[in-house]
C-alpha atoms as a PDB file:
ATOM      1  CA  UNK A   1     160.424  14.055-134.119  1.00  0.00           C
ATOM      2  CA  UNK A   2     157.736  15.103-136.677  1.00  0.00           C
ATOM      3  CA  UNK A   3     158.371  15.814-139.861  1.00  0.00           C
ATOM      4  CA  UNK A   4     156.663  18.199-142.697  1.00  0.00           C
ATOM      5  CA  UNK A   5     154.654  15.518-144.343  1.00  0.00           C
ATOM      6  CA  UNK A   6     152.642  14.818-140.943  1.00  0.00           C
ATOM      7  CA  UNK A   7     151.716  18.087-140.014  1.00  0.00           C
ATOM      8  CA  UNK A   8     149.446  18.973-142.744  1.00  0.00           C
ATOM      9  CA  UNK A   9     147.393  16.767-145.632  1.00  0.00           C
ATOM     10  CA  UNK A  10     145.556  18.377-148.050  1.00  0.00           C
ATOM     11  CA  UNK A  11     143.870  16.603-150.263  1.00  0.00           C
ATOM     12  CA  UNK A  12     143.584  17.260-154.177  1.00  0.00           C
ATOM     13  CA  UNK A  13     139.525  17.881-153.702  1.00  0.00           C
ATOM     14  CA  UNK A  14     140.466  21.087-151.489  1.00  0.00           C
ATOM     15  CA  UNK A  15     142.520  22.796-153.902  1.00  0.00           C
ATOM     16  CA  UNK A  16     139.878  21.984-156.867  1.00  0.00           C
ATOM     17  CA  UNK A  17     137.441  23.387-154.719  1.00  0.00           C
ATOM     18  CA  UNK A  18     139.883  26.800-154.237  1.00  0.00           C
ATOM     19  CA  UNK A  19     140.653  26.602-157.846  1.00  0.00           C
ATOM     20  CA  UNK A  20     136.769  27.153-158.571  1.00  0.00           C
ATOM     21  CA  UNK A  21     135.883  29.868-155.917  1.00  0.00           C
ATOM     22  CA  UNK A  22     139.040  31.705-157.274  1.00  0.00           C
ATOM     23  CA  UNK A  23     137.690  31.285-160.886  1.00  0.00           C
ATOM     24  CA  UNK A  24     134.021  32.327-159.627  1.00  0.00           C
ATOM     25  CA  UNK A  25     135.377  35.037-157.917  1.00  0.00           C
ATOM     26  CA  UNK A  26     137.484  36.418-160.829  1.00  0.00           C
ATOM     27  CA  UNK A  27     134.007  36.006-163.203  1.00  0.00           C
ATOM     28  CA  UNK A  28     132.346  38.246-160.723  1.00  0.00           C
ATOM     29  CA  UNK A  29     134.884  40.617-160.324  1.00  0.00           C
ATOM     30  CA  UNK A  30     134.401  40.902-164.084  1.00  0.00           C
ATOM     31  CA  UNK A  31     130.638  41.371-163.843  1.00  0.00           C
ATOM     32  CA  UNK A  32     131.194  43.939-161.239  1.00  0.00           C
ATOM     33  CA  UNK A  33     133.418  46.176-163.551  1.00  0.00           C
ATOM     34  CA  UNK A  34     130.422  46.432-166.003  1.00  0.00           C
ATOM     35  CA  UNK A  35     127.704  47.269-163.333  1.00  0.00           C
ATOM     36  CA  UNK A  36     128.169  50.969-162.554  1.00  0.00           C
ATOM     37  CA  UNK A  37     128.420  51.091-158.525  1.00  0.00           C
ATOM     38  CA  UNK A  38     128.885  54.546-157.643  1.00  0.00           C
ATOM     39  CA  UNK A  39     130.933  54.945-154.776  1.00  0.00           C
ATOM     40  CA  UNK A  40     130.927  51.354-154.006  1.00  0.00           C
ATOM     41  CA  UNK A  41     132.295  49.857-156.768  1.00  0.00           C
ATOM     42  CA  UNK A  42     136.121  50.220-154.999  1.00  0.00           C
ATOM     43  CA  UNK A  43     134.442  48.585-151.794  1.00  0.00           C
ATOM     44  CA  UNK A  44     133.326  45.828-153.521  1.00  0.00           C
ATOM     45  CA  UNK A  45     136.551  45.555-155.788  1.00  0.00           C
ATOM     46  CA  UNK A  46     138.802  45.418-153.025  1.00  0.00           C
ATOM     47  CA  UNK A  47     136.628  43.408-150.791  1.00  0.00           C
ATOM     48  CA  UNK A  48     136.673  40.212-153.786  1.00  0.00           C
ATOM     49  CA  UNK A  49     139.808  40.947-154.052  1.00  0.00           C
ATOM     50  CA  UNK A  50     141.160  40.536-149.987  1.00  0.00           C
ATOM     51  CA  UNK A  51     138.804  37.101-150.586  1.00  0.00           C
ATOM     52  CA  UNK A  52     140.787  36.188-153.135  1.00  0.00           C
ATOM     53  CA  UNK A  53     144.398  36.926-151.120  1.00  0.00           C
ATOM     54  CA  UNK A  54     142.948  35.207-148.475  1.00  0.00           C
ATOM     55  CA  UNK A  55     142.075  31.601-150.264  1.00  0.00           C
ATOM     56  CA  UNK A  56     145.682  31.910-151.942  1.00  0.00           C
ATOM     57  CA  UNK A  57     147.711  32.780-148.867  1.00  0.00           C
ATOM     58  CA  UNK A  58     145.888  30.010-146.522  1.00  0.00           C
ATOM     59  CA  UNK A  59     145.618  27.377-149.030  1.00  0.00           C
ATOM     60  CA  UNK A  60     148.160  27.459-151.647  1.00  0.00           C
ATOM     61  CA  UNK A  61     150.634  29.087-149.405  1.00  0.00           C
ATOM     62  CA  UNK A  62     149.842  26.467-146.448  1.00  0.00           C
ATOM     63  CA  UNK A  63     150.336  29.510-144.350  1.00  0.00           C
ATOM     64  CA  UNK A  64     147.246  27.796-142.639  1.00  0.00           C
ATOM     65  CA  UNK A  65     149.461  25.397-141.227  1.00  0.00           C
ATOM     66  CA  UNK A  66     152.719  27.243-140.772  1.00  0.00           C
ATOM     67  CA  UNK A  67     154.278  28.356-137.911  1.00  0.00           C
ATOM     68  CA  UNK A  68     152.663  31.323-135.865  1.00  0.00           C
ATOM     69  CA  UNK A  69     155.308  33.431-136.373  1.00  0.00           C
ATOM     70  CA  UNK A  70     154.945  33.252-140.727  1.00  0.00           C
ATOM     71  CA  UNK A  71     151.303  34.350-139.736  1.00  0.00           C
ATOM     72  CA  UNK A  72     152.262  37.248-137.999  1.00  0.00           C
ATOM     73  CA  UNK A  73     154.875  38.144-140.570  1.00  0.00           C
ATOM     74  CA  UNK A  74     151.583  38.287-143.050  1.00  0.00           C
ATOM     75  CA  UNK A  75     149.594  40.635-140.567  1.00  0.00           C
ATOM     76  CA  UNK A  76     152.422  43.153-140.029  1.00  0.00           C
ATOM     77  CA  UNK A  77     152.301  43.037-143.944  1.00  0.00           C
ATOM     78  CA  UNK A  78     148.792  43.815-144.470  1.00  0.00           C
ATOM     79  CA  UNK A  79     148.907  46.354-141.634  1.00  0.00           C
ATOM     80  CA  UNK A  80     151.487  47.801-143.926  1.00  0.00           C
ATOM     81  CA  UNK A  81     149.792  47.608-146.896  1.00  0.00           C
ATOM     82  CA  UNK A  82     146.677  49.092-145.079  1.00  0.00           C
ATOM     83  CA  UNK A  83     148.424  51.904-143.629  1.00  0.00           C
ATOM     84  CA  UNK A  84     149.616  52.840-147.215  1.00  0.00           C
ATOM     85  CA  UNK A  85     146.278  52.638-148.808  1.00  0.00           C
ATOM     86  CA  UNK A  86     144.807  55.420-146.040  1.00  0.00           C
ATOM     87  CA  UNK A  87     148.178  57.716-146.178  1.00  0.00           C
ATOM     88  CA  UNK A  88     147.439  57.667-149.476  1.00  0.00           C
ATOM     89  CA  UNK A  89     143.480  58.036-149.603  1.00  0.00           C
ATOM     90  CA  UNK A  90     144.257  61.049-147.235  1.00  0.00           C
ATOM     91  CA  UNK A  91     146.765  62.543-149.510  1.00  0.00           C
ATOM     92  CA  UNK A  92     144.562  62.377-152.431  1.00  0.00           C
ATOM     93  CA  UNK A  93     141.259  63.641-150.649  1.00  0.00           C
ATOM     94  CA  UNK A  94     143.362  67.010-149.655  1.00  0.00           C
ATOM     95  CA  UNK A  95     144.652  68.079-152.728  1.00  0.00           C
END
């Protein structure tokens, strides 16, 4: 029988690592909101920011090594979450 400490290690140099994307990616998401974009400053906005949800679900969240089933439970939620964001993108574009 195997238990939860031998299925995963992750050292302390990963999560330093994660810490300073996260913080380099926060800086430039702050650059970004002073640099006039046009239409593509919500692209690039959103796009930091799915980087960002990405690094914290896989890493901190060791949803890298969970169970399949946790991982799906994360994909029905960002189909969710996507499905919301273009109901409501196609609300707002017809009124």
């Amino acid at each position: 029988m195997e238990n939860s400490e031998s299925k995963h290690i992750t050292g302390y140099g990963v999560y330093i690592l994660v810490w300073v994307a996260l913080l380099a990616l926060t800086s430039l998401t702050v650059s970004v909101a002073g640099i006039d974009l046009a239409q593509y400053t919500l692209f690039v906005a959103l796009t930091i920011a799915a980087i960002k949800s990405y690094l914290v679900i896989t890493i901190f969240m060791h949803i890298k090594f969970d169970d399949p089933i946790f991982k799906l439970f994360i994909i029905v939620s960002i189909l969710t979450l996507f499905v919301i964001f273009v109901l409501t993108f196609v609300d707002y574009s017809f009124r």
